[in-house]
Protein backbone atom coordinates (compact mmCIF):
# COMPACT_ATOMS: atom_id res chain seq x y z
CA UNK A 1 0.00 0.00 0.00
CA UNK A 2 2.76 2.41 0.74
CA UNK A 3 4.92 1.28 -2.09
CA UNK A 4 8.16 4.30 -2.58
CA UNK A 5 8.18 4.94 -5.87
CA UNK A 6 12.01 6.36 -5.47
CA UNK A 7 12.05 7.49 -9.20
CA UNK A 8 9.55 10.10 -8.33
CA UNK A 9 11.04 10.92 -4.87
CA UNK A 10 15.00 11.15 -6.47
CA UNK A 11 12.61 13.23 -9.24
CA UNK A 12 11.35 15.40 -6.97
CA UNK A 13 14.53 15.79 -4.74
CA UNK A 14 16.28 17.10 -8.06
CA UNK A 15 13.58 19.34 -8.82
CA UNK A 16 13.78 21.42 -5.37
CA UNK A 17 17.44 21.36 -5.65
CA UNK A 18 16.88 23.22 -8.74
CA UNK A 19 14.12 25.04 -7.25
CA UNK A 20 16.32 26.63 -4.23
CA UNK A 21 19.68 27.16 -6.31
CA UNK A 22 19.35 28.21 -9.41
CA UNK A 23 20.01 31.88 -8.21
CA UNK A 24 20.78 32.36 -3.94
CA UNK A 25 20.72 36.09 -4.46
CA UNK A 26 17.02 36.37 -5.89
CA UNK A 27 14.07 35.77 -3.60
CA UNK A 28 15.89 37.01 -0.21
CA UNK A 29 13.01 38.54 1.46
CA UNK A 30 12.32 35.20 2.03
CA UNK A 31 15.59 33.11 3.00
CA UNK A 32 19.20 34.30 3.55
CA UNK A 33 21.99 32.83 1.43
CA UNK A 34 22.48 30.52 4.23
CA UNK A 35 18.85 29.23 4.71
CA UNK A 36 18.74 28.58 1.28
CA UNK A 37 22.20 26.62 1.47
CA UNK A 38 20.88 24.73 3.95
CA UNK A 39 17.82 23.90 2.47
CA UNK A 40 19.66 22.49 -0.58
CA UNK A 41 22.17 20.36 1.60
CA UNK A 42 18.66 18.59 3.20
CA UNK A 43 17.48 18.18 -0.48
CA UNK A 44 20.98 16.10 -0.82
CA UNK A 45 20.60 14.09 2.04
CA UNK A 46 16.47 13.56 1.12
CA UNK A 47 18.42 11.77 -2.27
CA UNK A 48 20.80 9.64 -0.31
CA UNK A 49 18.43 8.97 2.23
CA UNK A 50 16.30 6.96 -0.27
CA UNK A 51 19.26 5.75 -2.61
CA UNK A 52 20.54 4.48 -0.08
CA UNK A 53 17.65 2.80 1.29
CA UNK A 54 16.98 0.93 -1.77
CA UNK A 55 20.89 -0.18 -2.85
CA UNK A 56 20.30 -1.42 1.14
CA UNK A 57 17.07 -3.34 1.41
CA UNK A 58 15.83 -2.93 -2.36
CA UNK A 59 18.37 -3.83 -5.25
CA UNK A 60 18.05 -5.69 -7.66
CA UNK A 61 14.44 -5.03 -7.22
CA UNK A 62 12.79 -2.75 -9.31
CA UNK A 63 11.44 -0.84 -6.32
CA UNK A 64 11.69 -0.09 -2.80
CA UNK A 65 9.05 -0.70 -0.28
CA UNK A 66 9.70 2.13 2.48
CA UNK A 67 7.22 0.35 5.32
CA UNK A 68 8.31 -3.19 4.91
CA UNK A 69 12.25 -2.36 4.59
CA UNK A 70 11.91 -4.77 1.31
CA UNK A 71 12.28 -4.66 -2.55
CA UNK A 72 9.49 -5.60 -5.21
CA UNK A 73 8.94 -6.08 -9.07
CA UNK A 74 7.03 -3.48 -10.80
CA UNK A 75 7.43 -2.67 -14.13
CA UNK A 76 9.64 -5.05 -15.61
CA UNK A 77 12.67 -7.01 -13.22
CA UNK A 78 15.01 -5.09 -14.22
CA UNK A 79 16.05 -2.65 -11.59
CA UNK A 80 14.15 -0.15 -12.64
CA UNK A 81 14.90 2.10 -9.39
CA UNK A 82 19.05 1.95 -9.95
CA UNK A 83 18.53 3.16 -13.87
CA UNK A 84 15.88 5.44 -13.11
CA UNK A 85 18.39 7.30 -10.43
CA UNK A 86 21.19 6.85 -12.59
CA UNK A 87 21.47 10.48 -13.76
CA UNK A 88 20.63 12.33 -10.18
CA UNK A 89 23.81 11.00 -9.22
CA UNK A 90 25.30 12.76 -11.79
CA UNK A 91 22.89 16.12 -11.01
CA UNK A 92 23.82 15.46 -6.99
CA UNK A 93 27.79 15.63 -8.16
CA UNK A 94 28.30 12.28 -6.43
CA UNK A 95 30.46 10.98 -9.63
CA UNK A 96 32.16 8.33 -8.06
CA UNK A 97 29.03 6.83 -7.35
CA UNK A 98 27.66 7.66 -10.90
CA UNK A 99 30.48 5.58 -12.34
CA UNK A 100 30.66 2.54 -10.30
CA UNK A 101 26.37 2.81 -11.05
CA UNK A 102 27.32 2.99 -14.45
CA UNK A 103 29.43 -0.01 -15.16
CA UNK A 104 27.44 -1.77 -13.08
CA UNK A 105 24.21 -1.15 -15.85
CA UNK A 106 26.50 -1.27 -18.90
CA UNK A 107 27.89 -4.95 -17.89
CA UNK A 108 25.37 -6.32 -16.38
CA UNK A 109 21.83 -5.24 -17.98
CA UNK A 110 20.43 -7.48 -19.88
CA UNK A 111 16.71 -6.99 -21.20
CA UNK A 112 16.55 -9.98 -23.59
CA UNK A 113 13.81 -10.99 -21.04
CA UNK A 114 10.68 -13.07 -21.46
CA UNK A 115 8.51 -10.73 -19.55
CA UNK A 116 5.44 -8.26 -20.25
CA UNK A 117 6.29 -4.89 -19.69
CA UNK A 118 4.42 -1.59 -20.13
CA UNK A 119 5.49 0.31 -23.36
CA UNK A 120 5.32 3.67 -21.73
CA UNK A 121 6.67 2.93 -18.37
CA UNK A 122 9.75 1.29 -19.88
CA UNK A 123 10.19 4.32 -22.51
CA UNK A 124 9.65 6.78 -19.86
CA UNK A 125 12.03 5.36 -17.26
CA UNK A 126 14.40 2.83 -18.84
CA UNK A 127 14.94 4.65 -22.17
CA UNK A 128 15.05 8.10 -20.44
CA UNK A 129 17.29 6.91 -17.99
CA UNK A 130 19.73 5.29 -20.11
CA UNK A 131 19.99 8.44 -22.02
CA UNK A 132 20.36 10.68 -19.60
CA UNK A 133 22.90 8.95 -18.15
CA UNK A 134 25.07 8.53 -21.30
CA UNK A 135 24.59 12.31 -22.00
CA UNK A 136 25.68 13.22 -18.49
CA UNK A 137 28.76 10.60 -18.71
CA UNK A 138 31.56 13.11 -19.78
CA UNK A 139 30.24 15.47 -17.31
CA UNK A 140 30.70 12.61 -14.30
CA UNK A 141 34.06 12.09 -15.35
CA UNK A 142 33.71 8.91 -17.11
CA UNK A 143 35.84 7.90 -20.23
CA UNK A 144 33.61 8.06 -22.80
CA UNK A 145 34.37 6.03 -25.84
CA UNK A 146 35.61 7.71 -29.03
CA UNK A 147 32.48 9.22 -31.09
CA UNK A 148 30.56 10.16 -27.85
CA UNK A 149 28.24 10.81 -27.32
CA UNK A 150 26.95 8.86 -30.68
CA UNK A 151 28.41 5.84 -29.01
CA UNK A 152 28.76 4.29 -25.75
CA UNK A 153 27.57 1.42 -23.49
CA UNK A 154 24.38 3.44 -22.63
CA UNK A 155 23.42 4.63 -25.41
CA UNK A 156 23.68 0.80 -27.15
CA UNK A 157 21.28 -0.41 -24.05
CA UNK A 158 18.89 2.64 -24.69
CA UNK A 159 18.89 1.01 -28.25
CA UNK A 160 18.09 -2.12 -27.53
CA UNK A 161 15.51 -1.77 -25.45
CA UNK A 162 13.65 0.72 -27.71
CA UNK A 163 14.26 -2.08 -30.67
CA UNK A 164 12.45 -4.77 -28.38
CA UNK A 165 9.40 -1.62 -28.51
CA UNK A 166 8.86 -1.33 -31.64
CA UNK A 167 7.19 -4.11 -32.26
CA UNK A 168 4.38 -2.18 -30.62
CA UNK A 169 3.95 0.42 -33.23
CA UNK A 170 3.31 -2.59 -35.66
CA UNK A 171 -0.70 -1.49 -35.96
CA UNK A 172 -2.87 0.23 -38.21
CA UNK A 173 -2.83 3.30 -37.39
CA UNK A 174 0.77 3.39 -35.93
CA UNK A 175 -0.43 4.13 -32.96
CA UNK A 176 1.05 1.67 -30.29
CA UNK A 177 0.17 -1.02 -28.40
CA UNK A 178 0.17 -0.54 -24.36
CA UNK A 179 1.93 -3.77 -23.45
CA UNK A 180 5.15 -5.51 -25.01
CA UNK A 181 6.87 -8.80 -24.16
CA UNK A 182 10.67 -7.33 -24.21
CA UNK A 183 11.75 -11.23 -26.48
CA UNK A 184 8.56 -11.70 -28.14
CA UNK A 185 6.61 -8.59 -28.94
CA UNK A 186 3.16 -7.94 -28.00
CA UNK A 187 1.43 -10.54 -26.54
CA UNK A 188 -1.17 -12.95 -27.31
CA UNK A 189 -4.38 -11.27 -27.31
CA UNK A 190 -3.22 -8.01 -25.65
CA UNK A 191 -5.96 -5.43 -25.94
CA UNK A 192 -5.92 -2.68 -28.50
CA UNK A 193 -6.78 0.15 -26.06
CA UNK A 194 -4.64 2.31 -24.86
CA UNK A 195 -4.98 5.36 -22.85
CA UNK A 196 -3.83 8.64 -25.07
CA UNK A 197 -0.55 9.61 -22.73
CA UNK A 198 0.56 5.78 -23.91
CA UNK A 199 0.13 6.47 -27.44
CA UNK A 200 1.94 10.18 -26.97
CA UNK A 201 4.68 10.07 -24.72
CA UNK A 202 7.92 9.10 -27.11
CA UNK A 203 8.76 11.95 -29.45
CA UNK A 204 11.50 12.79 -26.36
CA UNK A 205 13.60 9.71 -25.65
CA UNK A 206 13.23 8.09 -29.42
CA UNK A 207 13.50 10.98 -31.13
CA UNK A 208 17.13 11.75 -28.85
CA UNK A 209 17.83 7.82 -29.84
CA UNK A 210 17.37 8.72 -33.14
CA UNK A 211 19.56 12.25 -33.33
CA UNK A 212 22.19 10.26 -31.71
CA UNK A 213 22.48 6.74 -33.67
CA UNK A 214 21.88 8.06 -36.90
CA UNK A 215 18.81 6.05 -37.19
CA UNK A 216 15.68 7.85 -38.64
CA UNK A 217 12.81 4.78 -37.33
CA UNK A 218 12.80 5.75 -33.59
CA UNK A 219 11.62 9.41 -34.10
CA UNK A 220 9.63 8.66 -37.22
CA UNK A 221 7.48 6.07 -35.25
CA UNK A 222 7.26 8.95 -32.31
CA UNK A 223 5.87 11.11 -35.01
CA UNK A 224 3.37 8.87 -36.70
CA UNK A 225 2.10 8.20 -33.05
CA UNK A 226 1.54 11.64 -32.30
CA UNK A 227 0.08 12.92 -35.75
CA UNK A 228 -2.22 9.64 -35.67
CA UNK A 229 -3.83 11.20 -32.41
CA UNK A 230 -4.18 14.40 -33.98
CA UNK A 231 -5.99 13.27 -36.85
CA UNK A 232 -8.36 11.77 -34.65
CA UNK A 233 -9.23 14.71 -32.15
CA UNK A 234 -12.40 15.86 -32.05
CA UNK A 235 -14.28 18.18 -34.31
CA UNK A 236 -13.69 21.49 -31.44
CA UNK A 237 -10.37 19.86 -31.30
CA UNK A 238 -10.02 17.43 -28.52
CA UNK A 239 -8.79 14.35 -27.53
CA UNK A 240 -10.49 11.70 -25.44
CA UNK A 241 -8.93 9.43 -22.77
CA UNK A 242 -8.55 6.29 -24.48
CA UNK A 243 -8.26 4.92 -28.22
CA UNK A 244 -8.49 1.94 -30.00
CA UNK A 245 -5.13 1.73 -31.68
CA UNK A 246 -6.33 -0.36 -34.29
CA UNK A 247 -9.31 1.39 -35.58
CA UNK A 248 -8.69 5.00 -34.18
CA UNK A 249 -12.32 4.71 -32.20
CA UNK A 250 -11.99 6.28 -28.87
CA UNK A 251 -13.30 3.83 -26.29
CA UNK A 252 -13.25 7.02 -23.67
CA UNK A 253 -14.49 10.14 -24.44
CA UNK A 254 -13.34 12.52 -21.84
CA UNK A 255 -10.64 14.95 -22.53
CA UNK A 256 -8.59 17.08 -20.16
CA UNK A 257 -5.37 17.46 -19.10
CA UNK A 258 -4.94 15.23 -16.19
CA UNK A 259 -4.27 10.95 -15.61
CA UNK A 260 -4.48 9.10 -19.06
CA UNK A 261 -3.39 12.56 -21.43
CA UNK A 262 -1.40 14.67 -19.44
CA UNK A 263 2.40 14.04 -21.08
CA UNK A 264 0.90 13.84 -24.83
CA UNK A 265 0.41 17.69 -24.40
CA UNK A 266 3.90 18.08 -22.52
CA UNK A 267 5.77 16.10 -24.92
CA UNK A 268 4.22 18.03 -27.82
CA UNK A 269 6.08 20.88 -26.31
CA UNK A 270 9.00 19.46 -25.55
CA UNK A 271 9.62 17.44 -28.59
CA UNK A 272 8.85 20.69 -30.36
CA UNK A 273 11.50 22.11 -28.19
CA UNK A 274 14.49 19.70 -28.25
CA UNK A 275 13.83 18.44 -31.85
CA UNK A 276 13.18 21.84 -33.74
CA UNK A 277 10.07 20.84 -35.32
CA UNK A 278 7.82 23.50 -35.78
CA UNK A 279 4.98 21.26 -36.79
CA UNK A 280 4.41 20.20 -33.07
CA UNK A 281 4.57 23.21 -31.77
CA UNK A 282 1.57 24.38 -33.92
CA UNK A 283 -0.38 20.92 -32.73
CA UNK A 284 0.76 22.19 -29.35
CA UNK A 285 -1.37 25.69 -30.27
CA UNK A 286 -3.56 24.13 -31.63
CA UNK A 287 -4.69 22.40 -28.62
CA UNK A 288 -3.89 24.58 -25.77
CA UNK A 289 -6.41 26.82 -27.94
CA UNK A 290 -9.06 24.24 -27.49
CA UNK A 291 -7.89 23.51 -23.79
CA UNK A 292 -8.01 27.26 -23.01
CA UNK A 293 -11.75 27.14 -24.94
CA UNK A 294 -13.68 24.47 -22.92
CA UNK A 295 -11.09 23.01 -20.07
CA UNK A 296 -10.36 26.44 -18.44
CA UNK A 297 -12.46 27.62 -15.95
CA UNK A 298 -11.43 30.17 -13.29
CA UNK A 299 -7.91 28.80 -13.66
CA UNK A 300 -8.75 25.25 -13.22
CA UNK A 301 -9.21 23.10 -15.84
CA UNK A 302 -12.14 20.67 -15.92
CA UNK A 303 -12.80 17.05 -17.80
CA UNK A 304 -15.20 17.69 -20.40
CA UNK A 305 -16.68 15.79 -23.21
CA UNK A 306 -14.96 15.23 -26.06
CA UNK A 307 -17.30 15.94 -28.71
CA UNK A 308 -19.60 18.55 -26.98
CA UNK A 309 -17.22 20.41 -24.69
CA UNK A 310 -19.87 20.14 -21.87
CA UNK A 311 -18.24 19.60 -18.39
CA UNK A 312 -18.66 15.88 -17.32
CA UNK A 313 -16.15 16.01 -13.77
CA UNK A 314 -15.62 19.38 -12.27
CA UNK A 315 -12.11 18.14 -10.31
CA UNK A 316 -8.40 18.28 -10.57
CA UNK A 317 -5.85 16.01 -10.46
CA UNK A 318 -2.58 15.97 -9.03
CA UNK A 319 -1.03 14.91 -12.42
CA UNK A 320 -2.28 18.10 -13.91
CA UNK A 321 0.22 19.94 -11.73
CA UNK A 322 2.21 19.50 -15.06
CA UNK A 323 0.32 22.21 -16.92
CA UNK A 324 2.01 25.50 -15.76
CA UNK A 325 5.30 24.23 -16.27
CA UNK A 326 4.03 23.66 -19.62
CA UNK A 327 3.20 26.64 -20.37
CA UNK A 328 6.18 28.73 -19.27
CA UNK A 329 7.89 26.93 -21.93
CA UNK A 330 6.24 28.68 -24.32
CA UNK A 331 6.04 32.11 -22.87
CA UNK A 332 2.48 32.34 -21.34
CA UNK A 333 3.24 33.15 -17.89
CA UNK A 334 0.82 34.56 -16.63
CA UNK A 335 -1.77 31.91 -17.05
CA UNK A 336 0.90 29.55 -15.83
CA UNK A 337 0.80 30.94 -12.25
CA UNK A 338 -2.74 31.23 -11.94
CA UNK A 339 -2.84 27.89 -12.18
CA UNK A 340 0.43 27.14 -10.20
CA UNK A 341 -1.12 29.29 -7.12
CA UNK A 342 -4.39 27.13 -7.34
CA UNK A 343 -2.59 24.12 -7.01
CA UNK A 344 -0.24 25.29 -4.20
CA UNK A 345 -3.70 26.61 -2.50
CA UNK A 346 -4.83 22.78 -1.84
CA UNK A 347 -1.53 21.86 -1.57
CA UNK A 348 -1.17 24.22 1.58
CA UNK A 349 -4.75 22.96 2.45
CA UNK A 350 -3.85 19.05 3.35
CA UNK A 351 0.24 19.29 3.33
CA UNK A 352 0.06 17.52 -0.25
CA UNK A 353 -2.02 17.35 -3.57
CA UNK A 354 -4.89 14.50 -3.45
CA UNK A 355 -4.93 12.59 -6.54
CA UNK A 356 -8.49 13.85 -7.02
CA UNK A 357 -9.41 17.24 -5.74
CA UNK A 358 -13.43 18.33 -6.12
CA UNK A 359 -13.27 21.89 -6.71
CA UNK A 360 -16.56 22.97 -6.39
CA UNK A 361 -16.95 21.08 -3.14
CA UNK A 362 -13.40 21.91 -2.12
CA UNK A 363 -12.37 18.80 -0.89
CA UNK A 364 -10.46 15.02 -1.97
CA UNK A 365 -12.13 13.10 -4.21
CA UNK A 366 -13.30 9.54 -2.65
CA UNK A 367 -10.44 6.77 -2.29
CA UNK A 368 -8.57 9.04 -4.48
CA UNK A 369 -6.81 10.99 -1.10
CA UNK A 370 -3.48 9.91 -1.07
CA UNK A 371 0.00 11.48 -2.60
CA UNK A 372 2.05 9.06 -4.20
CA UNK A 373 5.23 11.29 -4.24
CA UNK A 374 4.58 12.83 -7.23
CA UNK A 375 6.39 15.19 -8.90
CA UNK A 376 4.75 17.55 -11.26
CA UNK A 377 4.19 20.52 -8.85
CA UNK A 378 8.03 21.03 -8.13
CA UNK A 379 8.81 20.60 -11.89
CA UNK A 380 6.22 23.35 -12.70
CA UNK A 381 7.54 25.51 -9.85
CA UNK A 382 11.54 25.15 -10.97
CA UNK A 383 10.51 25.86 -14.39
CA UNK A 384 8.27 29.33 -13.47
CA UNK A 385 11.73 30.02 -11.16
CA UNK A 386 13.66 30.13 -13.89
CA UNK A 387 11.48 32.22 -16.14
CA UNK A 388 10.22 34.39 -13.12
CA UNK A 389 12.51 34.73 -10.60
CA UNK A 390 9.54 34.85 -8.94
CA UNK A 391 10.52 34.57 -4.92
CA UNK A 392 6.93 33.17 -3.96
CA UNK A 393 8.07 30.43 -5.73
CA UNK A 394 10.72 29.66 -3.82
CA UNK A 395 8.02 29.45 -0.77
CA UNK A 396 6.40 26.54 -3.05
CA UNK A 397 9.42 24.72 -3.08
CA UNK A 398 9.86 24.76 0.51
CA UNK A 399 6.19 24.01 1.60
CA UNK A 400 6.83 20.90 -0.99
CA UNK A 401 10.62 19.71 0.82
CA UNK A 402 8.85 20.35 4.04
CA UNK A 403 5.74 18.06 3.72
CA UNK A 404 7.41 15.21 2.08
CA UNK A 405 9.81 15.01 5.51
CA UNK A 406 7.49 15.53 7.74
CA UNK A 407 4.78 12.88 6.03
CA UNK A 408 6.52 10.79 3.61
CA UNK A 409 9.54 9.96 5.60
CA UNK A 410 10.23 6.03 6.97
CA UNK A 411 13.29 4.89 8.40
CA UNK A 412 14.11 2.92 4.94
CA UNK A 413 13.07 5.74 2.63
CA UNK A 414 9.88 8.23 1.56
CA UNK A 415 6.49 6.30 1.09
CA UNK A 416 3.22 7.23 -0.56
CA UNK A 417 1.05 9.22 2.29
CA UNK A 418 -2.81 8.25 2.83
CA UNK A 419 -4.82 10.98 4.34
């Protein structure tokens, strides 16, 4: 039940470090030079505290279980946790550790695996981290083989593992499938829906894989993913929750921003970003236009249906807490903090964001209460720090560092809170 998902706790850790250091002299109304020092140095220990915790009681599991002192499978048996923490190390400046971590993953992974695993899980985590990694392997002081970084042990595993995906993207609409065995492909009768984030979410790590090997198919697959889901959006130009990846029919006819569609709208701006393609930052307009249209309501944004734009579930999620972020990427501040402070507002209410939030009724959705340490807040708050300066901000930040160790803390790690 209170299963640490350390990816999103070493995510978040990261994300306040960035949060409370990117510039000591701004924001000192607030904190002196040396309060904000200090605050980074407990973001540190926050890291090691549940690195350590895992490499202790955890590894080779793919996750650590905070309560129970223990490790567990996940997402696919293969140490999901040490990859997916691979490149904090780096962030942290603990290089030593980054390059014993590293040789450790380049001769020992092996994913030629008979298991099921999820295609956007293992893109997300095991193809980001391997890439992050290798691009943050000069910088940690490793000897990078000749060509870097268009070669090197990480880079070749990143490969591989996307390879053993693509047999996912084998449908009719190139849309993918939401389940791959990592030997055989996609399983024997494995349904054809999947949720629109799962069809979305790849322009980032293949098309990198792609810039870097020379190899075209990664990033062309990404693309024919993401324009497939355009085609099918709605006539007032949104996208439901789920599609049949076979036929195109949506199977859930919802749209908003939140669990199921959140990162197809980030990675649109990103991949725009990072890949210099023009053509997804005009989907990207295209659809915040439409979000702005029938989502947006006195800075909250609402589920609505697809085809009429009438509001079906009046609540936010916690995985919405993407959005502002989002935004300040491409310049629109100011709705971007609107947002941010209505998040922060329940935040401050219960210590953390619920995973369902019923705004009109201003209280936690039912069985959805709990805070699975995740992340999306800080990032939005780092990224508004950067653009802003914005000193407030830096009060966010805090607030966040401060309820995860007073809550989320165990003796063998940080653990989802229940409230």
């Amino acid at each position: 039940m209170f299963l640490l998902k350390l990816c999103f706790c070493v995510y978040v850790a990261f994300l306040i470090i960035n949060v409370i250091s990117v510039n000591l002299v701004t924001g000192l109304r607030y904190y002196s030079t040396k309060d904000l020092e200090d605050l980074r140095e407990e973001v540190r220990s926050m890291f090691q505290h549940a690195y350590d915790s895992y490499l202790k009681y955890a590894y080779p599991y793919d996750e650590l279980r905070p309560i129970s002192c223990d490790g567990i499978d996940t997402w696919g048996s293969y140490s999901l946790t040490l990859i997916d923490a691979l490149d904090t190390l780096a962030v942290m400046g603990n290089y030593s550790e980054f390059q014993r971590v590293a040789d450790i993953v380049a001769n020992n992974a092996n994913f030629d695996a008979n298991i099921n695993v999820s295609v956007f899980e293992t893109n997300i985590r095991i193809i980001g981290g391997l890439l992050s990694a290798h691009l943050l392997s000069y910088r940690a002081g490793v000897n990078v083989e000749p060509g870097w970084p268009c070669n090197g042990p990480l880079l070749r595993l990143a490969e591989d593992v996307a390879r053993r995906l693509l047999a996912a993207f084998d449908t009719a609409t190139g849309m993918p499938y939401g389940t791959v065995n990592l030997r055989y492909g996609v399983p024997p009768g494995e349904t054809t829906i999947t949720c629109t984030a799962g069809v979305g979410t790849y322009i980032v790590e293949f098309g990198t894989l792609s810039r870097l090997t020379g190899d075209p198919l990664y990033e062309e697959v990404a693309l024919k993913a993401l324009n497939a889901l355009h085609h099918h959006r709605s006539s007032i130009g949104l996208l439901g929750n789920h599609i049949d990846v076979q036929s195109g029919r949506w199977t859930a006819l919802d749209a908003g921003i939140g669990a199921g569609v959140d990162s197809y709208y980030e990675y649109l701006a990103k991949g725009a970003m990072l890949l210099h393609r023009p053509e997804l930052a005009a989907t990207f307009a295209e659809s915040r236009k439409a979000i702005f249209r029938y989502l947006r309501q006195n800075d909250w944004h609402f589920w609505v249906s697809m085809t009429r734009g009438e509001v079906a579930l009046p609540i936010f999620q916690s995985l919405e807490a993407f959005w502002p972020g989002t935004l300040s990427l491409v310049g629109d501040i100011d709705r971007a903090m609107k947002s941010l402070h209505n998040y922060h507002s329940v935040w401050k209410q219960y210590g953390f964001t619920p995973e369902f939030y019923n705004i009109p009724q201003g209280e936690p959705g039912t069985n959805r209460e709990g805070y699975p340490l995740r992340p999306e807040l800080v990032e939005s708050t780092m990224y508004l720090y950067r653009v802003t300066k914005d000193p407030y901000l830096l009060e966010v930040g805090a607030d966040i560092l401060s309820s995860i160790q007073h809550s989320a803390r165990t003796p063998c790690g940080y653990a989802t809170v229940s409230f």
